[in-house]
Protein backbone atom coordinates (compact mmCIF):
# COMPACT_ATOMS: atom_id res chain seq x y z
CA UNK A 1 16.02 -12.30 -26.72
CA UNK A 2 14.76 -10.16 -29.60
CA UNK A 3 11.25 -9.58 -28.55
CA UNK A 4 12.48 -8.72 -24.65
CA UNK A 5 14.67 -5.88 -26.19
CA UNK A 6 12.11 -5.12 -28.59
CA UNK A 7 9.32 -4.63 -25.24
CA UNK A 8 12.22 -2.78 -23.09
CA UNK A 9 12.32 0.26 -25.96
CA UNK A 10 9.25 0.55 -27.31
CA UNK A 11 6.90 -1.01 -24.16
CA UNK A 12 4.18 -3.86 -24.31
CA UNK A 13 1.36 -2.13 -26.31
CA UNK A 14 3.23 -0.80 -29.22
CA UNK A 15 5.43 -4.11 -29.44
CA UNK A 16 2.07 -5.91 -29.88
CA UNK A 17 1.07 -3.41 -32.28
CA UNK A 18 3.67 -3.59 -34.21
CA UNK A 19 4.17 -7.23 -34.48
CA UNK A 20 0.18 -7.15 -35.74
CA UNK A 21 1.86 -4.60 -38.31
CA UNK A 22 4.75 -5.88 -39.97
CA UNK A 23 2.74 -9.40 -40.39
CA UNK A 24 -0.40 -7.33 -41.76
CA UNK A 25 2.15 -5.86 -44.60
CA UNK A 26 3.88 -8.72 -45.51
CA UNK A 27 0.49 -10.60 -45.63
CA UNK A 28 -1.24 -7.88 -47.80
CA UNK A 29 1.85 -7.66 -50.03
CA UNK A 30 1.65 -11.84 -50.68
CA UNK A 31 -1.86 -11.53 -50.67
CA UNK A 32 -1.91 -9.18 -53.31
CA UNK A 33 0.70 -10.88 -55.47
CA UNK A 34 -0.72 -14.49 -55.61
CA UNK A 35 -3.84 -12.96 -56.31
CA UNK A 36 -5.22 -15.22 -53.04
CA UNK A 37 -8.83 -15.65 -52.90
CA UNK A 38 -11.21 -18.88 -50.75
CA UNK A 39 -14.37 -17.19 -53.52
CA UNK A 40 -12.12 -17.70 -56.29
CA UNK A 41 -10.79 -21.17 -54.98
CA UNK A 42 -14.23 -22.51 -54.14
CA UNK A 43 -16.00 -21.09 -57.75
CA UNK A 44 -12.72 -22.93 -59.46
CA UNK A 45 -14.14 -26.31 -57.79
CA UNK A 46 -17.47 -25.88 -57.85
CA UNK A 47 -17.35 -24.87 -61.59
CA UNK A 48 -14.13 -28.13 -62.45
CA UNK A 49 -11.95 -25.00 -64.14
CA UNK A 50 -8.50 -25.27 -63.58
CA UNK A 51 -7.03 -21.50 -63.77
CA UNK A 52 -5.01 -22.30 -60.45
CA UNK A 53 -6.82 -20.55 -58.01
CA UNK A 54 -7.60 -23.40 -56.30
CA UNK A 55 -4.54 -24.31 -56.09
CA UNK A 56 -3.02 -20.88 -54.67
CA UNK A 57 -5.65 -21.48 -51.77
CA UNK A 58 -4.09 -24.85 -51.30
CA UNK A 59 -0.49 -23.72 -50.82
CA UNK A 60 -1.57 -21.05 -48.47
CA UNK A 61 -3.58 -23.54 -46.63
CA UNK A 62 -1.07 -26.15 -46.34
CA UNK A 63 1.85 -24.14 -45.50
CA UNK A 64 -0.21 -22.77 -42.47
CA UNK A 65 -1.23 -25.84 -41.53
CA UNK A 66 2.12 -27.76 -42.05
CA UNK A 67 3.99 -24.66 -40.29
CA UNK A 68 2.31 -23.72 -37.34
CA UNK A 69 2.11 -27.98 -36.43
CA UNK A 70 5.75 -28.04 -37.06
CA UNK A 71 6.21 -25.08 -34.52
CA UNK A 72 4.33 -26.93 -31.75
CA UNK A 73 5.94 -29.99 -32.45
CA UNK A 74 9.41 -28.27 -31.51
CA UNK A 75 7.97 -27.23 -28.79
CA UNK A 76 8.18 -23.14 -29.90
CA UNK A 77 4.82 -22.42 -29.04
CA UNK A 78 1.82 -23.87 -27.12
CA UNK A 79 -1.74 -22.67 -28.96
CA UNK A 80 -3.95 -24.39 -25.94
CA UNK A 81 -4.46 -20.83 -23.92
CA UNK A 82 -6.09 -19.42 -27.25
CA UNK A 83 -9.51 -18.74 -27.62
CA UNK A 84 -9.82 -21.45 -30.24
CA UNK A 85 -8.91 -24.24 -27.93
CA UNK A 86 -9.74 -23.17 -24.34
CA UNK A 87 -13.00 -21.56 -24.39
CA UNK A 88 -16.64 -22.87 -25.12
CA UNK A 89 -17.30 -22.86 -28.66
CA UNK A 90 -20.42 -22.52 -30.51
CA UNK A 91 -20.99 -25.49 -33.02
CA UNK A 92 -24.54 -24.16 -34.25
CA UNK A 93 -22.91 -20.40 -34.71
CA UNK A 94 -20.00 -22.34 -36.94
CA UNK A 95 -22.25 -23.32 -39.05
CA UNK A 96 -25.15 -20.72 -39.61
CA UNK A 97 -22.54 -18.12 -39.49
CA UNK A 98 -20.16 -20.14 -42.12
CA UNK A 99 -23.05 -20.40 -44.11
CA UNK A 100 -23.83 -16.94 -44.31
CA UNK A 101 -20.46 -15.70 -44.64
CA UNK A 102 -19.71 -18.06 -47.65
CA UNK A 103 -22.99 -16.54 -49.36
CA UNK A 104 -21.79 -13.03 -48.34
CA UNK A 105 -18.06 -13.96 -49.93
CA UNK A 106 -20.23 -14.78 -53.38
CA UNK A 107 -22.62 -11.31 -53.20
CA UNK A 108 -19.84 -9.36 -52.03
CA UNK A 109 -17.19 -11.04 -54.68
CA UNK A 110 -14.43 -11.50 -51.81
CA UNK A 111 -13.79 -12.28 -48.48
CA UNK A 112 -13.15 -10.06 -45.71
CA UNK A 113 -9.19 -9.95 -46.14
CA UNK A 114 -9.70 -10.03 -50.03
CA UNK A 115 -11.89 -6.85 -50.13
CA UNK A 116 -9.43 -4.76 -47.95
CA UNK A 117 -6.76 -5.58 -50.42
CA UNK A 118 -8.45 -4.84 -53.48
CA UNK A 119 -9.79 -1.83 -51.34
CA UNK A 120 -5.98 -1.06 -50.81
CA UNK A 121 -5.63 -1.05 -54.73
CA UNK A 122 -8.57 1.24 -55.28
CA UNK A 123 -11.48 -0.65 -55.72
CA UNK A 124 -14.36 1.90 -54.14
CA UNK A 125 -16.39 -1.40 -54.45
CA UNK A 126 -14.72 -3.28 -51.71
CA UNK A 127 -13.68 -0.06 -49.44
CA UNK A 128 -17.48 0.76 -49.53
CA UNK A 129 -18.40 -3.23 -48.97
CA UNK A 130 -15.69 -3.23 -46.45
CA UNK A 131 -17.05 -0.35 -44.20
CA UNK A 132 -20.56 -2.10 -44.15
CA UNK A 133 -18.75 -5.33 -43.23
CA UNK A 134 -17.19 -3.70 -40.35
CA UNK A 135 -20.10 -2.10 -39.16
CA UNK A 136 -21.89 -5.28 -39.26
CA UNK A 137 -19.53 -7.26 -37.27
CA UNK A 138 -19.09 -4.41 -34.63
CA UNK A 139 -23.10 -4.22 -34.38
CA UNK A 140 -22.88 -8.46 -33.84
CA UNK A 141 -20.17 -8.20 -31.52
CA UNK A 142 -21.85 -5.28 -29.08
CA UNK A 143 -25.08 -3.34 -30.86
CA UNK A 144 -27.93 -3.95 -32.08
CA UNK A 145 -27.38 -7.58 -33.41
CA UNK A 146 -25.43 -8.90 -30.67
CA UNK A 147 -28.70 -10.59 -28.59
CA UNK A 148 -29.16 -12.69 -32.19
CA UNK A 149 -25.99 -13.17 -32.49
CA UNK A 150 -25.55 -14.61 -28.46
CA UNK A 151 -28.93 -16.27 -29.06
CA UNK A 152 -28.05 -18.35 -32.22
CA UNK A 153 -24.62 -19.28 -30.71
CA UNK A 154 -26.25 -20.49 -28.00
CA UNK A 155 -27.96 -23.36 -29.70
CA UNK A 156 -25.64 -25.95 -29.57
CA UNK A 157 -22.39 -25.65 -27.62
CA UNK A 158 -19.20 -27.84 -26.95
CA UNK A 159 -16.86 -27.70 -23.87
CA UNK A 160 -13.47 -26.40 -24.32
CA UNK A 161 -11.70 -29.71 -24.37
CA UNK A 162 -14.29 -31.20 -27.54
CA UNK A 163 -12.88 -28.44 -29.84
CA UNK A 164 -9.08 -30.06 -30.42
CA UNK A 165 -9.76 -32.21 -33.11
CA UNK A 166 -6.38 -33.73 -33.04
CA UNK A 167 -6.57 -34.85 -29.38
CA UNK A 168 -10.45 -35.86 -30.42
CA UNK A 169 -8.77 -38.23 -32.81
CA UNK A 170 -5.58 -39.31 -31.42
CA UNK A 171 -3.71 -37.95 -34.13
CA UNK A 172 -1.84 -35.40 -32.65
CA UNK A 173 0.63 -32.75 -33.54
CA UNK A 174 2.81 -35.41 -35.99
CA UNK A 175 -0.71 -36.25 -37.38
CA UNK A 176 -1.17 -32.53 -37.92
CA UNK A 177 2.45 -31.89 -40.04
CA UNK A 178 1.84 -34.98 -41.78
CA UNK A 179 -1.96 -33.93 -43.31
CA UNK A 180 -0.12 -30.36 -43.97
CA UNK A 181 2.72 -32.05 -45.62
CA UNK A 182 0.24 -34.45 -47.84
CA UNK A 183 -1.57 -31.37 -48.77
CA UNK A 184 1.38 -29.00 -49.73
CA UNK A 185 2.79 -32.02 -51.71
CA UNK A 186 -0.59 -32.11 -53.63
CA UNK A 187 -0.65 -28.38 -54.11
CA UNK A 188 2.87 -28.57 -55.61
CA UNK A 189 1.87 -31.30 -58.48
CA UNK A 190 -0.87 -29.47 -59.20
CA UNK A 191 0.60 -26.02 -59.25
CA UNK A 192 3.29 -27.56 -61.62
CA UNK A 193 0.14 -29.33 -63.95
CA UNK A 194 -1.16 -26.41 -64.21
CA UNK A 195 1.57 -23.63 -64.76
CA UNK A 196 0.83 -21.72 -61.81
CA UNK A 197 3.01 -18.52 -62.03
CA UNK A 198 5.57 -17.81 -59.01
CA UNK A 199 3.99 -15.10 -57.39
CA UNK A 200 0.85 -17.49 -57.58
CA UNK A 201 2.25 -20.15 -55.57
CA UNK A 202 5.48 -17.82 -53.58
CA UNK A 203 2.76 -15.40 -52.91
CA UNK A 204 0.41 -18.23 -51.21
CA UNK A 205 3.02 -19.50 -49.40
CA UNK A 206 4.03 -16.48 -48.14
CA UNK A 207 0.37 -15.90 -46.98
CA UNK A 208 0.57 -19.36 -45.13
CA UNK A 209 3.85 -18.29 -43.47
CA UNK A 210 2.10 -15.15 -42.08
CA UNK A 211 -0.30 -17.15 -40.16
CA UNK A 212 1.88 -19.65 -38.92
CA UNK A 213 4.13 -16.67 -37.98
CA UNK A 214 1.22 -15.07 -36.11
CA UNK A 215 0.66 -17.68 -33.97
CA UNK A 216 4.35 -18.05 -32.94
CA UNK A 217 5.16 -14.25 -32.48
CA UNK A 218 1.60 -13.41 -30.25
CA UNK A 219 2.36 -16.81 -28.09
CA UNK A 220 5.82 -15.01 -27.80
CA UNK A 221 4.88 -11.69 -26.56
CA UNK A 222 2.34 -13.51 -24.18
CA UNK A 223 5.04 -15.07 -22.42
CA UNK A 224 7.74 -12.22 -22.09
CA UNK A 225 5.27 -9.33 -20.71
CA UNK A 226 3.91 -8.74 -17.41
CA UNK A 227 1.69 -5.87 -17.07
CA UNK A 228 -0.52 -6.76 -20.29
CA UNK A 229 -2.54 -9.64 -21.36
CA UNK A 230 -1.76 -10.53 -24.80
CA UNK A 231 -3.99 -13.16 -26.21
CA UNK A 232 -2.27 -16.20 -27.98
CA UNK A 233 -4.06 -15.62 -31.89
CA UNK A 234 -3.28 -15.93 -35.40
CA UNK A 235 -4.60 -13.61 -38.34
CA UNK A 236 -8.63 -12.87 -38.54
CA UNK A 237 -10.60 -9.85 -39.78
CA UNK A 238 -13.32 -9.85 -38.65
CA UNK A 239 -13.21 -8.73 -35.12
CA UNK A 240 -9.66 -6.74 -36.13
CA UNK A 241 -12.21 -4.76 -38.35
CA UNK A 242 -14.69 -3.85 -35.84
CA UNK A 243 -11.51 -2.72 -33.52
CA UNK A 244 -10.25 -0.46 -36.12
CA UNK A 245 -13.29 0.62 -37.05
CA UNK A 246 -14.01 2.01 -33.08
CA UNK A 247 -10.27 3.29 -32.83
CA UNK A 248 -11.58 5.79 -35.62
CA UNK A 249 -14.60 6.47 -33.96
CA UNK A 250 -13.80 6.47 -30.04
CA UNK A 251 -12.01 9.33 -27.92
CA UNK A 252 -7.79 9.00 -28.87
CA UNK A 253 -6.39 6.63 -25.93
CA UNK A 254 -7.43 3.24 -26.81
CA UNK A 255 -5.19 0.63 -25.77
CA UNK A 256 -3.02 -0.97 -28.49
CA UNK A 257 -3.36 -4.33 -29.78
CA UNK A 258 -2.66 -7.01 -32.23
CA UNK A 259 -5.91 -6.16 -34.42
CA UNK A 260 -4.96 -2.33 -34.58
CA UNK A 261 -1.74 -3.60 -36.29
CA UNK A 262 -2.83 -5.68 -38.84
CA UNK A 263 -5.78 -4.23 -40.48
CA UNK A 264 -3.61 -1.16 -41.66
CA UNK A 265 -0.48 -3.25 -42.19
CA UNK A 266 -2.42 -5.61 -44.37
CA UNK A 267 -3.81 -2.55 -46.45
CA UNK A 268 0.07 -0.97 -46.28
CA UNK A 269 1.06 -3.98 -47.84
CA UNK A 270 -1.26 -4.01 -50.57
CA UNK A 271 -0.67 -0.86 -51.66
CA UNK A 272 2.56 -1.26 -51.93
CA UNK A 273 2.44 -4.58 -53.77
CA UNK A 274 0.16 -2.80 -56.27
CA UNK A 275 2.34 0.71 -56.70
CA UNK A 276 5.30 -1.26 -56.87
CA UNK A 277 3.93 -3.22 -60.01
CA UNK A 278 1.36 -0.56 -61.33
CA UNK A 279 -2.03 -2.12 -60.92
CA UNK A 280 -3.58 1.21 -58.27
CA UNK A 281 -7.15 1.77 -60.60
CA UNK A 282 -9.53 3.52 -59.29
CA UNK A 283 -12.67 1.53 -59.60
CA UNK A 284 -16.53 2.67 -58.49
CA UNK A 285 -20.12 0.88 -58.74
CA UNK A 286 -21.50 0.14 -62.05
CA UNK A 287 -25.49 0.36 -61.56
CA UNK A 288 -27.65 0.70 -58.18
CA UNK A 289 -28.41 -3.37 -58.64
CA UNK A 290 -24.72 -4.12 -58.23
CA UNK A 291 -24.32 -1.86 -55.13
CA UNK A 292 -27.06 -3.57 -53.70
CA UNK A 293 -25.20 -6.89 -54.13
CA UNK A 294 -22.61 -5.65 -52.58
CA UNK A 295 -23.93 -4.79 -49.23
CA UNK A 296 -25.97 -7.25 -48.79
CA UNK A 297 -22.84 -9.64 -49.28
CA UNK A 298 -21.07 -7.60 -46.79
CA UNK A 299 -23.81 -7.56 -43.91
CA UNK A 300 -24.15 -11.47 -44.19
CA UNK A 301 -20.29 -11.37 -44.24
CA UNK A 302 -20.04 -9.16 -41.32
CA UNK A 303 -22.91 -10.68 -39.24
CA UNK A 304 -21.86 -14.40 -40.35
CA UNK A 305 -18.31 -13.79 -39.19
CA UNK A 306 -18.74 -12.94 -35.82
CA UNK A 307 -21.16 -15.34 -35.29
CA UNK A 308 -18.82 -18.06 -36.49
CA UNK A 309 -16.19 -16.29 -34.24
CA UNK A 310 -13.85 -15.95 -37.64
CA UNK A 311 -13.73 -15.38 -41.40
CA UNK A 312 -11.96 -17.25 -44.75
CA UNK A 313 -8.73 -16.51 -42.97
CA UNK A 314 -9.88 -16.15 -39.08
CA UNK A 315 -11.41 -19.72 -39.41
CA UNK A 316 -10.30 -21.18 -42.60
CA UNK A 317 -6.86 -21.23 -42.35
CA UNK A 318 -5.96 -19.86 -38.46
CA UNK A 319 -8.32 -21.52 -36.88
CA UNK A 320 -8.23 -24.74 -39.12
CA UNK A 321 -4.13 -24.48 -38.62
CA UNK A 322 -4.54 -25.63 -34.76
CA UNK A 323 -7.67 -28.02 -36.00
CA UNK A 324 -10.14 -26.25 -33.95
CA UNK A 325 -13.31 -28.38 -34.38
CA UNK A 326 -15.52 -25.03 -35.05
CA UNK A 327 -12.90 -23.77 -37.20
CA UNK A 328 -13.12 -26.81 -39.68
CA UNK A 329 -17.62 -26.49 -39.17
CA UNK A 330 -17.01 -22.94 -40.65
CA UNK A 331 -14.43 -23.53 -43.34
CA UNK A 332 -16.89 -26.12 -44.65
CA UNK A 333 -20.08 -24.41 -44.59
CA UNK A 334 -17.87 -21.42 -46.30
CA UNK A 335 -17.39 -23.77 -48.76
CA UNK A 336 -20.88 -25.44 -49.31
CA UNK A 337 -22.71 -22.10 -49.02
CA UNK A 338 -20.41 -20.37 -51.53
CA UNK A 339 -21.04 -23.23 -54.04
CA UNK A 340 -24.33 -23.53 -53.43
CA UNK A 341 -24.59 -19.14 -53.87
CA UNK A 342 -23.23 -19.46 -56.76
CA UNK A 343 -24.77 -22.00 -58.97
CA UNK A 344 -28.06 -20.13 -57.67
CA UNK A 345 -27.30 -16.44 -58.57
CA UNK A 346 -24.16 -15.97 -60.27
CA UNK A 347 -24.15 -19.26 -62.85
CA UNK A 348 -27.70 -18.73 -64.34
CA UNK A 349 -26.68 -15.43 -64.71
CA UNK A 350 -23.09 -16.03 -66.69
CA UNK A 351 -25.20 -18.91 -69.17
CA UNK A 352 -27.62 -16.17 -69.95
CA UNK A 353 -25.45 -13.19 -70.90
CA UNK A 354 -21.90 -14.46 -71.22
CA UNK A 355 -19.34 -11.26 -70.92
CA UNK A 356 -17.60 -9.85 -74.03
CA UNK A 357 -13.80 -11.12 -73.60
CA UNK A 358 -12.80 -7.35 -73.10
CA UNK A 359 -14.52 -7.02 -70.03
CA UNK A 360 -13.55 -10.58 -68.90
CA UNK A 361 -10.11 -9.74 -68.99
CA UNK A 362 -10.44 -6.84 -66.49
CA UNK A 363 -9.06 -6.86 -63.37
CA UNK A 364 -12.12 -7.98 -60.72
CA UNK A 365 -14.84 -6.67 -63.13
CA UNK A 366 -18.14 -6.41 -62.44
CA UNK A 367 -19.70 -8.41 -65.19
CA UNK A 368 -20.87 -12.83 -64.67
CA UNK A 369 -17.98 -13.64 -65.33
CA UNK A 370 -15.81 -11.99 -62.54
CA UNK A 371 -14.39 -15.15 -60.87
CA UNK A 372 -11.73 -15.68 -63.66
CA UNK A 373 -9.99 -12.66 -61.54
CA UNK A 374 -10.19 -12.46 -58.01
């Protein structure tokens, strides 16, 4: 088998690693392309446009959904040792954290996995909004905000075997493919109503396929090693950026892992999606108000994340994938905070002093209306 000759060269840790790797650049590089963004997608509802980016979210969504179900179907892989499905989850931390990290996503203008690609790119705004994200979540998961955090979780709780929605509802796995197949098919007629460029909807897809792949290849490793314990996941950043973030900081010598992977693979990716088709700008703060935006997006972000125990991608589409009950209580409050964020701050704000169509044409400007680009 590939991955046991893959393990017998380069050894448990770095095949891990490196499996976290290649999936972090070929997710950064579709990321980057499709221009795939939950802000964008949920502003593009809340607001009834149709520029597409709705639907982008959709194919990604679908595909992940539709894939990974197909891959348990066949019997490939078995997602009921992850942390998703066997532990305790937190049903009150789903949704306060959701909530805040769907506000964040509006402040901060993108997601967790959207700002380290645009970081990737040059965007000072989301490297900077990044760092204070990952700072955040690290301080949630084991400093100074982690007795909130474990406090807040700790409000309302489900057992292990409440969290599989699927099993909760008799559907299982062939319900699964079949509400990823309905969605994908809906994401096509609309894609094809609305002109959606290839990269739009190849680029989402591929983004789906990475987290479907995720699943399969960690469940994969788990089961051919012996001296390590590799945990069964799919793609998140928010605990994958408090890792890296402490693998710069802490003494060389820190075991490998999935997460160390796929938070540089994912910026690798970008990168090379944006040399390759000449879109690297550098691109800083414009005025002390909108740095202050900024972070504050990125500590609810941070803070919000962990407490949900995943982000946009972590929860929204992993977690939702394998129909994780808390997954699906955090995609939702995502949604309903972002909406409600940004008919509150970011609306008023457009009505009042609509941008000059130079500036709206920029690429993630800093002006009301920046959700027309991601």
């Amino acid at each position: 088998m590939f991955i046991d000759t893959v393990i017998a060269r380069l050894g448990e840790m770095w095949t891990i690693t490196l499996v976290g790797g290649v999936i972090g650049v070929l997710f950064g590089f579709f990321a980057h392309r499709s221009r795939f963004c939950l802000r964008s997608a949920v502003i593009e509802f809340s607001r009834g446009t149709k520029e597409g980016k709705l639907t982008v979210w959709l194919f990604t969504f679908s595909t992940a959904v539709l894939l990974t179900q197909v891959f348990i179907l066949a019997g490939w892989m078995n997602v009921a040792e992850s942390r998703q499905l066997s532990a305790r989850g937190s049903v009150s931390g789903a949704a306060i954290g959701g909530a805040m990290f769907g506000a964040g996503m509006i402040l901060a203008r993108g997601c967790s996995s959207r700002l380290l690609v645009l970081a990737a790119q040059g965007n000072l705004r989301a490297l900077l909004s990044g760092l204070v994200f990952a700072v955040t979540a690290q301080s949630a998961l084991s400093g100074l905000l982690s007795p909130l955090r474990t406090s807040i979780a700790g409000w309302w709780t489900v057992e292990a075997s409440s969290r599989d929605l699927l099993a909760l509802t008799h559907l299982g796995h062939p319900g699964g493919v079949l509400f990823g197949a309905i969605w994908l098919v809906a994401a096509l007629l609309w894609a094809r109503r609305q002109r959606v460029r290839f990269w739009g909807w190849f680029g989402a897809v591929g983004v789906g396929v990475m987290v479907a792949c995720a699943w399969l290849m960690t469940y994969r490793v788990s089961r051919a090693v012996f001296d390590l314990i590799v945990p069964i996941q799919s793609l998140s950043f928010t605990g994958p950026a408090a890792d890296t973030l402490m693998l710069v900081l802490s003494p060389p010598g820190q075991p490998l892992k999935f997460d160390l992977g796929l938070v540089p693979g994912v910026a690798i990716g970008s990168f090379l999606s944006a040399l390759i088709w000449r879109e690297l700008k550098l691109e800083g703060f414009q005025g002390g108000q909108a740095m202050r935006r900024y972070i504050i997006g990125a500590l609810l972000m941070g803070f919000g994340g962990m407490l949900a125990g995943g982000c946009a991608v972590g929860a929204g589409i992993s977690g939702a994938a394998v129909f994780t009950l808390t997954s699906w209580v955090t995609l939702s409050t995502i949604w309903g905070a972002a909406m409600i964020t940004d008919r509150l701050i970011d609306l008023p704000a457009e009505r009042a002093h609509p941008p000059a169509p130079a500036l709206a044409a920029g690429p993630d400007p800093e002006v009301s209306a920046s959700y027309a680009r991601p």
